[in-house]
Protein backbone atom coordinates (compact mmCIF):
# COMPACT_ATOMS: atom_id res chain seq x y z
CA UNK A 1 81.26 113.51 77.54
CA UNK A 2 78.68 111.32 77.24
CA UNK A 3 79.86 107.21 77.80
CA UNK A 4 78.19 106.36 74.21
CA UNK A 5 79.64 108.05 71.62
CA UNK A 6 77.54 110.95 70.06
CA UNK A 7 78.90 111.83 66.66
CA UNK A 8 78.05 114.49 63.97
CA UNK A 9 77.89 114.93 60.58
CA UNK A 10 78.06 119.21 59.51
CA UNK A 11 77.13 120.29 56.24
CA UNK A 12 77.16 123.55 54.54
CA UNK A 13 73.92 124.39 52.05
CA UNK A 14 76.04 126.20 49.26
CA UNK A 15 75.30 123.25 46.34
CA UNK A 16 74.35 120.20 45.34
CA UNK A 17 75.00 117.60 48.44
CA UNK A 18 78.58 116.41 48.22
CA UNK A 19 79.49 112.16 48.14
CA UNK A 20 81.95 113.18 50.30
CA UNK A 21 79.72 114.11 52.37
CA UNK A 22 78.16 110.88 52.30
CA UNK A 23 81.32 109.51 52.49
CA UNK A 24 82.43 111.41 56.05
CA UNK A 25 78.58 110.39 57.32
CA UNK A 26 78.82 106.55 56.86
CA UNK A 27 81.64 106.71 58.87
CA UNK A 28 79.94 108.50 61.71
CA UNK A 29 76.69 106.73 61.72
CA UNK A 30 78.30 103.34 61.50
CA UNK A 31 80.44 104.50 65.12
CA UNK A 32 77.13 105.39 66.70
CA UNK A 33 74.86 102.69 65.55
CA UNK A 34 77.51 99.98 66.40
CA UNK A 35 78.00 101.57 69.82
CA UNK A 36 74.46 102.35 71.13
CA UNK A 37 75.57 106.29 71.07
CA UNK A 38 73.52 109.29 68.68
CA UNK A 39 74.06 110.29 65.36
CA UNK A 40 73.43 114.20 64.59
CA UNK A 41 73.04 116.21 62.05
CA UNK A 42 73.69 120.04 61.95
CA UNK A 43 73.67 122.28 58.88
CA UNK A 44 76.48 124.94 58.96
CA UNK A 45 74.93 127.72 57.05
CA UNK A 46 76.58 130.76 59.06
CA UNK A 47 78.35 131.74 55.46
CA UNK A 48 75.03 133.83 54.37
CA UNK A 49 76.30 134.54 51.00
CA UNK A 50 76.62 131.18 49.88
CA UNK A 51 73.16 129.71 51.87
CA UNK A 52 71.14 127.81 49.68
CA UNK A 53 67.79 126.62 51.48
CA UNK A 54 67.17 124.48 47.97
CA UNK A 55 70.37 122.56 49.00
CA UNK A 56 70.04 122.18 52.50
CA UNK A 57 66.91 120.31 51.49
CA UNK A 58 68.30 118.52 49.34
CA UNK A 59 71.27 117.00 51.79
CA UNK A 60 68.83 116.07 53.85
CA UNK A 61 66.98 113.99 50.87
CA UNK A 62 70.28 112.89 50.07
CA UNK A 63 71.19 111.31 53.53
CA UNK A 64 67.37 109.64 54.60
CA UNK A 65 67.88 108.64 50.63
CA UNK A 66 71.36 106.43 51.83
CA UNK A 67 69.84 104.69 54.73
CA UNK A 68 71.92 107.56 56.63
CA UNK A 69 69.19 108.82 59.35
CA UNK A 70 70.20 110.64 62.45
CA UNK A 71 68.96 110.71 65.86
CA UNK A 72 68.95 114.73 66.27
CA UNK A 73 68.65 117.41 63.77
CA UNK A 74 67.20 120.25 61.94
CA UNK A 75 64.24 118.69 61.41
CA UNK A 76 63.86 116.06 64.40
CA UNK A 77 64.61 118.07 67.13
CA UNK A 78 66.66 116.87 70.66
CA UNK A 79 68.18 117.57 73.31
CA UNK A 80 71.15 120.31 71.85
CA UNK A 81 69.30 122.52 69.44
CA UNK A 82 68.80 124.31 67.66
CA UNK A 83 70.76 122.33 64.93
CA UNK A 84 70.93 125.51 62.17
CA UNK A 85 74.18 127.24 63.32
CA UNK A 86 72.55 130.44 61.72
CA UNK A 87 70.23 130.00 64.84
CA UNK A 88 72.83 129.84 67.52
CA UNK A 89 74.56 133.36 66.73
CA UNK A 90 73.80 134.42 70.87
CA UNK A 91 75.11 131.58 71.80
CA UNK A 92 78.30 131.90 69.40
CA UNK A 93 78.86 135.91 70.73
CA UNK A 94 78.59 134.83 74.66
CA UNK A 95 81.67 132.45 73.94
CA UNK A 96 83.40 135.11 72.11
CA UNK A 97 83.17 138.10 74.35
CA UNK A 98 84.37 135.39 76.83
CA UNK A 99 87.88 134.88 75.04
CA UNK A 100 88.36 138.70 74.32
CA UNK A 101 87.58 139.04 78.35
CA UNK A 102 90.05 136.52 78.86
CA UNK A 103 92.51 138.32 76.65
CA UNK A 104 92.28 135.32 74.16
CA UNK A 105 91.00 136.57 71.86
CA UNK A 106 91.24 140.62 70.56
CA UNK A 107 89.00 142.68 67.91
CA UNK A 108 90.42 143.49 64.50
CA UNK A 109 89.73 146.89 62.66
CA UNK A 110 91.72 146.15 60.07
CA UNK A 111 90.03 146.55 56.84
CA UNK A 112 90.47 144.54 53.58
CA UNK A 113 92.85 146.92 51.60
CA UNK A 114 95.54 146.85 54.74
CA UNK A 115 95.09 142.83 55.18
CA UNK A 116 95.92 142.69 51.38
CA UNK A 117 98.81 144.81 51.84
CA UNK A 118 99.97 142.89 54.91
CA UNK A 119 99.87 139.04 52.75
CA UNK A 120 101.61 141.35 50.13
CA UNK A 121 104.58 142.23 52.52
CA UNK A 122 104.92 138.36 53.82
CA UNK A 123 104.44 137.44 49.94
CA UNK A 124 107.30 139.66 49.26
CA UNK A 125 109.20 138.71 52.27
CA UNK A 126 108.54 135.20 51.31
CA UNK A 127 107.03 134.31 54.74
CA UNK A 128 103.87 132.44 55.35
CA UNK A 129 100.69 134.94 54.87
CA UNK A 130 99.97 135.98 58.67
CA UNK A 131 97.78 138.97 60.52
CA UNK A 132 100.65 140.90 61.80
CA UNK A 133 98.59 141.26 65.01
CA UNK A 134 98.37 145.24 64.36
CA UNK A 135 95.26 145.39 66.23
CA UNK A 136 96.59 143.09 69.62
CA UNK A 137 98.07 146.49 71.26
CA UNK A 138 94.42 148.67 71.42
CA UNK A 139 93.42 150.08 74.61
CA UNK A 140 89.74 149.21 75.59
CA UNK A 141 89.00 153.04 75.36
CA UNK A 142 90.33 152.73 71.85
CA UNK A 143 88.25 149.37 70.85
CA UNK A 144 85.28 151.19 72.32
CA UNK A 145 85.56 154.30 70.29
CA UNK A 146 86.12 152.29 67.03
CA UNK A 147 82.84 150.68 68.10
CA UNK A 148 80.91 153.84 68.71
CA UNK A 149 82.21 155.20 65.09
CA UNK A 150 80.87 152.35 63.54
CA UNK A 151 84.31 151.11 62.47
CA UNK A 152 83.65 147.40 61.55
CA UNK A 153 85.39 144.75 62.99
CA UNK A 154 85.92 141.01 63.24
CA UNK A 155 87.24 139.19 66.44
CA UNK A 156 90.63 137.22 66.23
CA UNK A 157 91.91 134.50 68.31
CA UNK A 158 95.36 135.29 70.33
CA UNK A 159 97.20 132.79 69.29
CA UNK A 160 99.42 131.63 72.18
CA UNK A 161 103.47 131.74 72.59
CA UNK A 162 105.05 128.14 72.19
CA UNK A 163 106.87 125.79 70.09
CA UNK A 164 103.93 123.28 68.88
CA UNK A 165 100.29 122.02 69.21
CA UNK A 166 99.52 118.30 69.12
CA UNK A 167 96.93 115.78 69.35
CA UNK A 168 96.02 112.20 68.85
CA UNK A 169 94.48 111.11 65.68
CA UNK A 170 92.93 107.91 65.44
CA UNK A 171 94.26 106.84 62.09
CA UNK A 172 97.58 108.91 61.57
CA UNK A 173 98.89 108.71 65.97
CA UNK A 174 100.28 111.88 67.16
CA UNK A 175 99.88 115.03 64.87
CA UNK A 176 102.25 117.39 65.74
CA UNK A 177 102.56 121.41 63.86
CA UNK A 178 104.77 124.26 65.51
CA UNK A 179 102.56 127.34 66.47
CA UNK A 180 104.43 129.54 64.19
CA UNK A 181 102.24 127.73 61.03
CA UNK A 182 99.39 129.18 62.96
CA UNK A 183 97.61 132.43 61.98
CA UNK A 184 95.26 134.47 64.65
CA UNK A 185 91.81 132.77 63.22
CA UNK A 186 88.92 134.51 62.83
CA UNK A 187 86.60 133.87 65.62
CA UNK A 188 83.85 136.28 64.67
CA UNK A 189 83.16 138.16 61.07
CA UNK A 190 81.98 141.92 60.83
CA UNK A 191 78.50 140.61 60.07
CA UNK A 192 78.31 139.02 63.68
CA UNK A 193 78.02 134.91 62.31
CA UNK A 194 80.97 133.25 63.49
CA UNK A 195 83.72 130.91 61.41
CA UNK A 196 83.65 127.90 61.15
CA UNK A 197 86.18 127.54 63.64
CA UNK A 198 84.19 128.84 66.35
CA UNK A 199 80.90 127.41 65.69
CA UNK A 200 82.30 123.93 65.17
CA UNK A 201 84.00 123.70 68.50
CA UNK A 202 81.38 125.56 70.37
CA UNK A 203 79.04 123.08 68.79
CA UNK A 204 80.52 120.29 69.34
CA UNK A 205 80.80 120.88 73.12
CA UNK A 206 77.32 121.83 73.90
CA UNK A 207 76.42 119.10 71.75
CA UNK A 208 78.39 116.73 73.82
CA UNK A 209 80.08 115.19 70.49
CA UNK A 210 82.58 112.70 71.58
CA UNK A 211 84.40 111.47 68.39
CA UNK A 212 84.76 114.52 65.74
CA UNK A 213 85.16 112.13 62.09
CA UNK A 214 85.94 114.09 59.28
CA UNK A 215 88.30 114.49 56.37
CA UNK A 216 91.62 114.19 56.42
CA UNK A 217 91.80 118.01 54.76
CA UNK A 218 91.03 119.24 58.30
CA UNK A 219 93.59 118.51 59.49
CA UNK A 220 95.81 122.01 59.48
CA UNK A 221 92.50 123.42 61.06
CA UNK A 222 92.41 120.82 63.62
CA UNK A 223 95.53 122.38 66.30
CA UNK A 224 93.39 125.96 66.20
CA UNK A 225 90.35 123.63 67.35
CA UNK A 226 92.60 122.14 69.92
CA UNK A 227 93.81 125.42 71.05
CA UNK A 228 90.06 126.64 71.39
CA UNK A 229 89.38 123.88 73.51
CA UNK A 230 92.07 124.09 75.64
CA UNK A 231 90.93 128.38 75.84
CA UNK A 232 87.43 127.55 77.00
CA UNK A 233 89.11 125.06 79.68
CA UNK A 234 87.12 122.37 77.99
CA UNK A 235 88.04 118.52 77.00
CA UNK A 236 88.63 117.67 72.95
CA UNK A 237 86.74 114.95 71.68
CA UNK A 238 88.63 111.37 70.03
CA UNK A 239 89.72 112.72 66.50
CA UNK A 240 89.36 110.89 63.66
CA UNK A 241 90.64 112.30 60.19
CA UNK A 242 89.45 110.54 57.18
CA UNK A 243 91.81 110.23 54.10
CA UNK A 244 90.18 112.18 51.03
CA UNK A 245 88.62 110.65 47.95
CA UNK A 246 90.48 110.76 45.01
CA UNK A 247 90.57 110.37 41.27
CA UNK A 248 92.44 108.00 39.35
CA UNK A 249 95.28 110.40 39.09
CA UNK A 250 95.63 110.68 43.18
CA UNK A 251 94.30 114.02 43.03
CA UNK A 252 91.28 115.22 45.19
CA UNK A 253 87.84 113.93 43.68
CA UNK A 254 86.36 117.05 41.96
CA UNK A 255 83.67 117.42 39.36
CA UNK A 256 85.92 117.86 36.67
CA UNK A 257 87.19 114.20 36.99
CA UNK A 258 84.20 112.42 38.70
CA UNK A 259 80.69 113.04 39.88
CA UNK A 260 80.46 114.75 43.43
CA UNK A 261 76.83 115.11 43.64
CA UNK A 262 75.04 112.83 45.49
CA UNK A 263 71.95 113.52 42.84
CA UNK A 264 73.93 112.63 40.59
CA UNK A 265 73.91 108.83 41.17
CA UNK A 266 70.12 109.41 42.93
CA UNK A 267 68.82 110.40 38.89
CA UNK A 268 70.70 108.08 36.81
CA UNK A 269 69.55 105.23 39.18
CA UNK A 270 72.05 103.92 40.99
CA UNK A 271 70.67 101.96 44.33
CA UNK A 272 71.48 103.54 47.60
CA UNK A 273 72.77 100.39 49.42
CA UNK A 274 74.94 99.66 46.22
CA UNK A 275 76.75 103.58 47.10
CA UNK A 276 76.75 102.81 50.52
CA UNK A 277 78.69 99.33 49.89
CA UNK A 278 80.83 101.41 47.49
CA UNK A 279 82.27 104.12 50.27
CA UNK A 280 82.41 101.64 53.09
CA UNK A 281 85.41 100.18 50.68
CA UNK A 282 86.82 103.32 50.23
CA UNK A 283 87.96 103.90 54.07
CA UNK A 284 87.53 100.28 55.62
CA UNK A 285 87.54 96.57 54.59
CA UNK A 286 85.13 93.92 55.84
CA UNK A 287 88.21 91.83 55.72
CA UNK A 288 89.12 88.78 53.54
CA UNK A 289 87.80 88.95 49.82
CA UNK A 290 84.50 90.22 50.56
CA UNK A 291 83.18 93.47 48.97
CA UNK A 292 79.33 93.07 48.61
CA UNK A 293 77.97 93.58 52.04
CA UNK A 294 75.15 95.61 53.29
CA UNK A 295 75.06 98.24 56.07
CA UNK A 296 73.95 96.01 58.84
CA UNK A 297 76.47 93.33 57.90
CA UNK A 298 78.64 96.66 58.03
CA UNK A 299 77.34 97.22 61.53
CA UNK A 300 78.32 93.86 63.27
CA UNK A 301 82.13 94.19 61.59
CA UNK A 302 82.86 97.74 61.77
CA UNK A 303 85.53 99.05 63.80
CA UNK A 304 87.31 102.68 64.36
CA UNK A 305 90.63 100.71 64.38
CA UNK A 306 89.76 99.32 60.76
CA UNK A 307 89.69 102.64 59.05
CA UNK A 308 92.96 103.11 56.65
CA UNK A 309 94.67 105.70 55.94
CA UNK A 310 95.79 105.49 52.76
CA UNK A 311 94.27 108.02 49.39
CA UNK A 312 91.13 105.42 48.20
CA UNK A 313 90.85 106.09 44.61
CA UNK A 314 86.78 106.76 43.72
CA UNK A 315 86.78 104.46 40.24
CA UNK A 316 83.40 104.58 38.58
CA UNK A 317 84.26 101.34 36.90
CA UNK A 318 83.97 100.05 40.15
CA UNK A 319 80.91 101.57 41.42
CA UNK A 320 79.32 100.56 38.25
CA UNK A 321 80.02 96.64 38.69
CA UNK A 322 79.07 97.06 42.29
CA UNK A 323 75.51 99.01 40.99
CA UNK A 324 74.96 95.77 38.73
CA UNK A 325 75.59 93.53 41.45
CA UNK A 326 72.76 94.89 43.57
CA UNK A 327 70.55 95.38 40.53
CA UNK A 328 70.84 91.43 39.70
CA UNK A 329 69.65 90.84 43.11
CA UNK A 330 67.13 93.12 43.60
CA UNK A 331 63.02 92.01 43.49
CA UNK A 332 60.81 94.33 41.46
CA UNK A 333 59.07 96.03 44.15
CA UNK A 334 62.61 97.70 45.31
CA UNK A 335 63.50 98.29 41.94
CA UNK A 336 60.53 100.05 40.96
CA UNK A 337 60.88 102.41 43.80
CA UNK A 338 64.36 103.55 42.85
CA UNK A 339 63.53 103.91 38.99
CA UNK A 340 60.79 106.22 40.08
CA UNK A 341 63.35 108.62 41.08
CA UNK A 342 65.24 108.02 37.79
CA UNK A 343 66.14 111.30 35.47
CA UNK A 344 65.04 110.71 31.77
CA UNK A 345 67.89 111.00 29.66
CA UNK A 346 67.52 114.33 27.62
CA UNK A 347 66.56 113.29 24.10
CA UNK A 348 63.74 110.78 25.14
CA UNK A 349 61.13 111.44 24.24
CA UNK A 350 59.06 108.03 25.61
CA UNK A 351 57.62 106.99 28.96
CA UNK A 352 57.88 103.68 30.71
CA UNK A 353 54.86 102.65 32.36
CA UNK A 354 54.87 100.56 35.72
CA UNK A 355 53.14 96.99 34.12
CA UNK A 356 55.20 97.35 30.87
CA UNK A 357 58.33 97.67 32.99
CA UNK A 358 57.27 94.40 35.65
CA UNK A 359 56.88 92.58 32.46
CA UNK A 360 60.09 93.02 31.08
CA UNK A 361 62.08 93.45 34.52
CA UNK A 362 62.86 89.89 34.88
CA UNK A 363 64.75 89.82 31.53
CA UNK A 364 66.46 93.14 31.75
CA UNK A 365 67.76 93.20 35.77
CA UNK A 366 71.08 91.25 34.91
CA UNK A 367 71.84 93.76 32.25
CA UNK A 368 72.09 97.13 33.95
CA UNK A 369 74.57 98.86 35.16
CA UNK A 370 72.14 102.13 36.28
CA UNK A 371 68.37 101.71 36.24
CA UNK A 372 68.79 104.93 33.61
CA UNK A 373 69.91 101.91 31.47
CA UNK A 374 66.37 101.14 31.02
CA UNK A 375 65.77 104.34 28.92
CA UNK A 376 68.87 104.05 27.28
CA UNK A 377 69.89 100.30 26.76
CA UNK A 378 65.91 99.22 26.36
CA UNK A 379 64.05 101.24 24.86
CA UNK A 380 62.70 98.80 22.24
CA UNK A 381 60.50 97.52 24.39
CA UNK A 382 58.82 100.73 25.43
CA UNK A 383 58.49 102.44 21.89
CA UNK A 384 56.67 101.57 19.01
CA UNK A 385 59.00 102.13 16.03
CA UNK A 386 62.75 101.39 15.98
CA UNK A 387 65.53 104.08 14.56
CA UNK A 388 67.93 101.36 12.58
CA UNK A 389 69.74 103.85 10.81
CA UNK A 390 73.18 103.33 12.12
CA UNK A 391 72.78 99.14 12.65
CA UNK A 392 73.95 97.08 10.09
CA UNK A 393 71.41 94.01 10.08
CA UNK A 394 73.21 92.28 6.85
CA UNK A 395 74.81 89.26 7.98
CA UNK A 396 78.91 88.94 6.57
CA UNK A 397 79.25 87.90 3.46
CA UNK A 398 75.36 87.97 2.44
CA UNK A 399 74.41 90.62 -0.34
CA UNK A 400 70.99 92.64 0.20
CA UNK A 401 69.09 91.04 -2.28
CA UNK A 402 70.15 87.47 -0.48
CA UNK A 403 68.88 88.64 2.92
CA UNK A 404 65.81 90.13 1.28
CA UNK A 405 65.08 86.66 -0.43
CA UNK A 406 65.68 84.58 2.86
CA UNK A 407 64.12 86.79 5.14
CA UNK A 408 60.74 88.80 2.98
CA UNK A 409 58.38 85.09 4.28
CA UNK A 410 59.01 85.42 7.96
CA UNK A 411 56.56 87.87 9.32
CA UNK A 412 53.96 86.07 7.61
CA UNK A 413 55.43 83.05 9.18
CA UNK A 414 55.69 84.68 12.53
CA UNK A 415 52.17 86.44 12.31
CA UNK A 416 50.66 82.58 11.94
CA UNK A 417 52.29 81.60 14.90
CA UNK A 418 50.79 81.18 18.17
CA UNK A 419 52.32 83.42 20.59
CA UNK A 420 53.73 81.23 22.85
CA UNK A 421 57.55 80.78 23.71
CA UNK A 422 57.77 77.11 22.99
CA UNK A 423 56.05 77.94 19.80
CA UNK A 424 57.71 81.00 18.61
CA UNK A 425 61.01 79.03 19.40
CA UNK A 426 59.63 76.18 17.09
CA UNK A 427 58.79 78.57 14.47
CA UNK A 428 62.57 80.08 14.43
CA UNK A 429 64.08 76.91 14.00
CA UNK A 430 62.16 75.68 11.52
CA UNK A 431 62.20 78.99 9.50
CA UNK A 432 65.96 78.57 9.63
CA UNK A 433 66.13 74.95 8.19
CA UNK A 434 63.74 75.42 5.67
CA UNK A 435 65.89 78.31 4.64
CA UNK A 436 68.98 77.18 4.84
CA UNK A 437 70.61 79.73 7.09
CA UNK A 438 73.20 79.38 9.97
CA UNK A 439 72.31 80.12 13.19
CA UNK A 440 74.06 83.68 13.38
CA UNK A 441 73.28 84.59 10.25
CA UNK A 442 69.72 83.86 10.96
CA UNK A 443 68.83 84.74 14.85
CA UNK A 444 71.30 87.86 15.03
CA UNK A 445 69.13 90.00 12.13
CA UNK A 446 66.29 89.04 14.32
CA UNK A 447 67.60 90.49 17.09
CA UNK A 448 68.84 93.50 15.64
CA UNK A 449 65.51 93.94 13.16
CA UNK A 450 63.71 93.81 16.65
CA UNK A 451 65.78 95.67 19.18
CA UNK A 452 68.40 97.40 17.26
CA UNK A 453 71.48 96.14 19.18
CA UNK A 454 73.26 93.28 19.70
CA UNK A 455 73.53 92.75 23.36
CA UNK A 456 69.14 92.60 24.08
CA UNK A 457 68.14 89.68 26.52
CA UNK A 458 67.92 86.07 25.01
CA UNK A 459 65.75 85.80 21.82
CA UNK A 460 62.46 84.08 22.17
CA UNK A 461 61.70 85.43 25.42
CA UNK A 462 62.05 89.19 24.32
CA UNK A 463 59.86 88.73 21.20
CA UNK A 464 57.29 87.33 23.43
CA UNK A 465 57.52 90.60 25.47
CA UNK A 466 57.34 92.45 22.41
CA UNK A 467 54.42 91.12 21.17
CA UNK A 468 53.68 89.42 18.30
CA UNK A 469 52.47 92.91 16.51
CA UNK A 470 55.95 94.50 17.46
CA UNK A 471 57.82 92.16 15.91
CA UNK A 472 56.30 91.82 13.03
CA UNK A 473 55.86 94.94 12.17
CA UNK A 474 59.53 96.02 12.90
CA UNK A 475 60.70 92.62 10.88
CA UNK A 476 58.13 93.70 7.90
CA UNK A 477 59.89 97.20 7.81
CA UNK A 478 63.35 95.68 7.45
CA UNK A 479 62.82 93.28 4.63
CA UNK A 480 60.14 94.76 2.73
C-alpha cells in the first residue's frame, strides 16, 4: 500500500446523484487532503440495465459542484485506469478464472426457476436463503460441455469451512459474523460484468486504495470482501464504515421522507459550502459549540478517530438555518453564481435580471433560507403588478371606507416626493401625523399595498428599490 492514504469514492449511474453519496465522499476527501494521500473517483456502472450516462454526468457535476474534486478519475485520468469498471471486464475475468483455478471459486448452471425453488425450500425450512452449492461437485469435462452447449452460467465464490470472519473497523472495533451467514457470492454474472463484490476488491487493490470509507450498510458485505482478499493472497485496506443517514423517525433517509438528490438542493439554491458544513456534522464534530465551519477549517481539525458512530438524523430544519447562515454572509458576486443555477419555481412566470437582483441583494440576503426564496419570498420587486387577493391590508378595527378616507391622498403625496430615502422617510411620517394614524395601522398597509406580505425588508429602503412608479401605482390600486 501506498504510505499516504489513497481513498475512493464508487458510484453507480442508475439516478439522480445520491447526498449520501456526498455524504460517504466528504469523508474520503477530507482523509486524503489532510494526509497528503489521493482522492479517486470510479463510476461502478457494470449493472448495464440500470446505466444511466445522463447520471453519471451528473455525479460528477454534483461532486466538482461541493468543492469535492478528486485527484484520479473518469475524466482526469492517472496512474490506475481506466476508472469506468464497465472498462475493466479483462481485467475482472483474469482474477476470476484465477479463483475457479484455485478451486475458490466454481461455475453455476443453475438457472433462475431452480434458484427460486432452492430460497423456496430454505423459506419453507425456515433457514437463511443460501445456493445449496448444487453446482460445487461438476467435473471439468462436465463444466466444459455445459460451456460448449451454450448453457449460461455465472461464477460463485467457494465459500470456505470455518466458524467466523472478522476484521477491524475503525469506528465499531472488531466485527465479527460466523461463515454460516455467508452465501457463495456471485463473482461473475452470465453476461460476463462482474458484482460488485468482485470489481470492488479487485479495484481497490490495483488501485492501491488504502482506507475503504463507506456506509455503515456494507457492512454484511464487508467479511465476503475480506475473504476475497485473503483468496487472492492480498492485504485488506483500514475499514471504515460510516453510520447511515436517517430521518427523523431513525429510519434510513429515503425520498419519501427527505430529499436524496443532490440536485435537489443544487436547483432550489442552497450553497455548496453550506451542504458541505451540514454533512461534516452528521458523522464528526469540530468539537466544542462550533457548527459553522468551512472545509479547510474542516481540513486542519479532521480526524479518522473523530468520526461517531451513532444514526445522525438528516433534519431539514437544520440544513435550512445552516443555508441562511451562509447566505447572510455571502458577497454578491458568490451569490449570483449560485442563483444562476437556481430552478424557477413552476408557476412563475417572471425573470430576475442580474442589476435588478444586485440592487435589491443587500436588503434581501438576511432573509433567505434558499436563494429559490428570491422567486418565491420576493417577487414584488421583480414584477410589475401585485396579486393581493388573499392579503388583508385593513388595519383591526378600521372599516373600509375609514382606510379609504385616510389613505386615497398618499400617492399623490408620495408621487411629489423626491425619491430619496431620507425624504421618502420624511414624507411617511408626516403623512401619518397629519392623518392621525398609529404607526401599525399606518406603515403595515404600506407594506402589504407594496409587497403583499408582511415579513418584506425594512420600509423606506424597499420603496426606494421599488421605485417611486411601483409604489405608487400599486398604493393607487389599493385605495382607489
Amino acid at each position: 500500500m501506498s504510505p499516504s492514504p489513497r481513498v475512493r469514492i464508487a458510484p453507480s449511474p442508475t439516478g439522480d446523484p445520491h447526498v449520501g453519496t456526498a455524504y460517504t465522499a466528504l469523508f474520503n476527501y477530507a482523509l486524503a487532503k489532510k494526509q497528503g494521500g489521493s482522492f479517486l473517483l470510479r463510476i461502478e456502472d457494470t449493472d448495464r440495465t440500470r446505466f444511466d450516462a445522463g447520471s453519471q454526468q451528473a455525479i460528477l457535476d454534483s461532486l466538482a459542484w461541493l468543492g469535492l474534486t478528486w485527484d484520479e478519475g473518469p475524466d482526469k485520468g492517472g496512474s490506475c485506469g481506466p476508472y469506468m469498471q464497465s472498462e475493466r471486464t479483462d481485467t475482472y475475468r483474469k482474477y476470476v478464472d484465477q479463483l475457479v483455478a484455485s478451486e475458490k471459486a466454481y461455475p453455476c448452471f443453475c438457472d433462475a426457476e431452480r434458484l427460486d425453488q432452492v430460497r423456496a425450500k430454505c423459506r419453507e425450512e425456515k433457514r437463511q436463503p443460501k445456493y445449496d452449492r448444487h453446482c460445487v461437485g461438476l467435473s471439468s469435462d462436465e463444466v466444459e460441455s455445459k460451456k460448449k452447449n451454450g448453457e449460461k452460467y455465472v461464477v460463485r465464490m467457494l465459500v470456505p469451512e470455518g466458524e467466523s470472519v472478522s476484521f477491524e473497523d475503525g469506528i465499531r472495533g472488531l466485527v465479527e459474523i460466523p461463515l454460516a451467514q455467508l452465501d457463495d457470492q456471485v463473482l461473475l454474472k452470465s453476461d460476463g460484468f462482474p458484482t460488485y463484490h468482485l470489481a470492488n476488491v479487485v479495484d481497490d487493490h490495483l488501485m492501491q486504495i488504502s482506507h475503504v470509507i463507506r456506509a455503515e450498510e456494507w457492512i454484511s458485505s464487508t467479511p465476503k470482501h475480506v475473504l476475497l482478499y485473503k483468496a487472492f493472497g492480498w492485504d485488506t485496506p483500514a475499514w471504515v464504515h460510516l453510520p447511515l443517514l436517517r430521518n427523523k423517525d431513525k429510519s434510513k433517509i429515503s425520498k419519501r421522507k427527505n430529499p436524496v438528490s443532490l440536485l435537489y438542493y443544487k436547483d432550489r439554491g442552497f450553497l455548496p459550502k453550506a451542504l458541505v458544513n451540514f454533512l461534516a456534522l452528521m458523522g464528526w464534530s469540530y468539537g466544542g459549540d462550533k457548527e459553522i465551519f468551512s472545509l479547510p477549517e474542516m481540513l486542519e481539525k479532521f480526524e479518522l478517530s473523530g468520526l461517531k458512530a451513532g444514526g445522525p438524523v438528516f433534519d431539514m430544519d437544520k440544513l435550512l438555518w445552516m443555508n441562511q447562515q451562509y447566505i447572510q454572509n455571502i458577497e454578491w458576486g458568490e451569490f449570483w453564481e449560485n442563483f444562476k443555477n437556481v430552478i424557477k419555481p413552476e408557476g412563475v412566470c417572471f425573470d430576475v435580471e442580474k442589476s435588478d437582483l444586485e440592487k435589491v441583494f443587500p436588503l434581501i440576503k438576511e432573509r433567505l433560507d434558499t436563494l429559490q426564496e428570491v422567486y418565491t419570498r420576493h417577487s414584488y420587486f421583480f414584477v410589475n403588478e401585485l396579486d393581493l387577493t388573499d392579503v388583508d391590508i385593513l388595519p383591526k378595527k378600521m372599516e373600509k371606507e375609514t382606510f379609504q378616507e385616510k389613505f386615497r391622498p398618499l400617492p399623490d403625496a408620495l408621487e411629489a416626493c423626491d425619491w430619496q430615502e431620507e425624504a421618502i422617510d420624511a414624507c411617511l411620517k408626516a403623512y401619518k401625523e397629519e392623518h392621525e394614524l398609529k404607526p401599525r395601522d399606518f406603515f403595515m398597509p404600506i407594506r402589504l399595498m407594496t409587497s403583499g406580505r408582511k415579513d418584506s425588508p425594512p420600509l423606506v429602503p424597499m420603496l426606494l428599490e421599488l421605485g417611486k412608479d411601483k409604489v405608487v401605482a400599486r398604493i393607487r390600486a389599493c385605495v382607489t
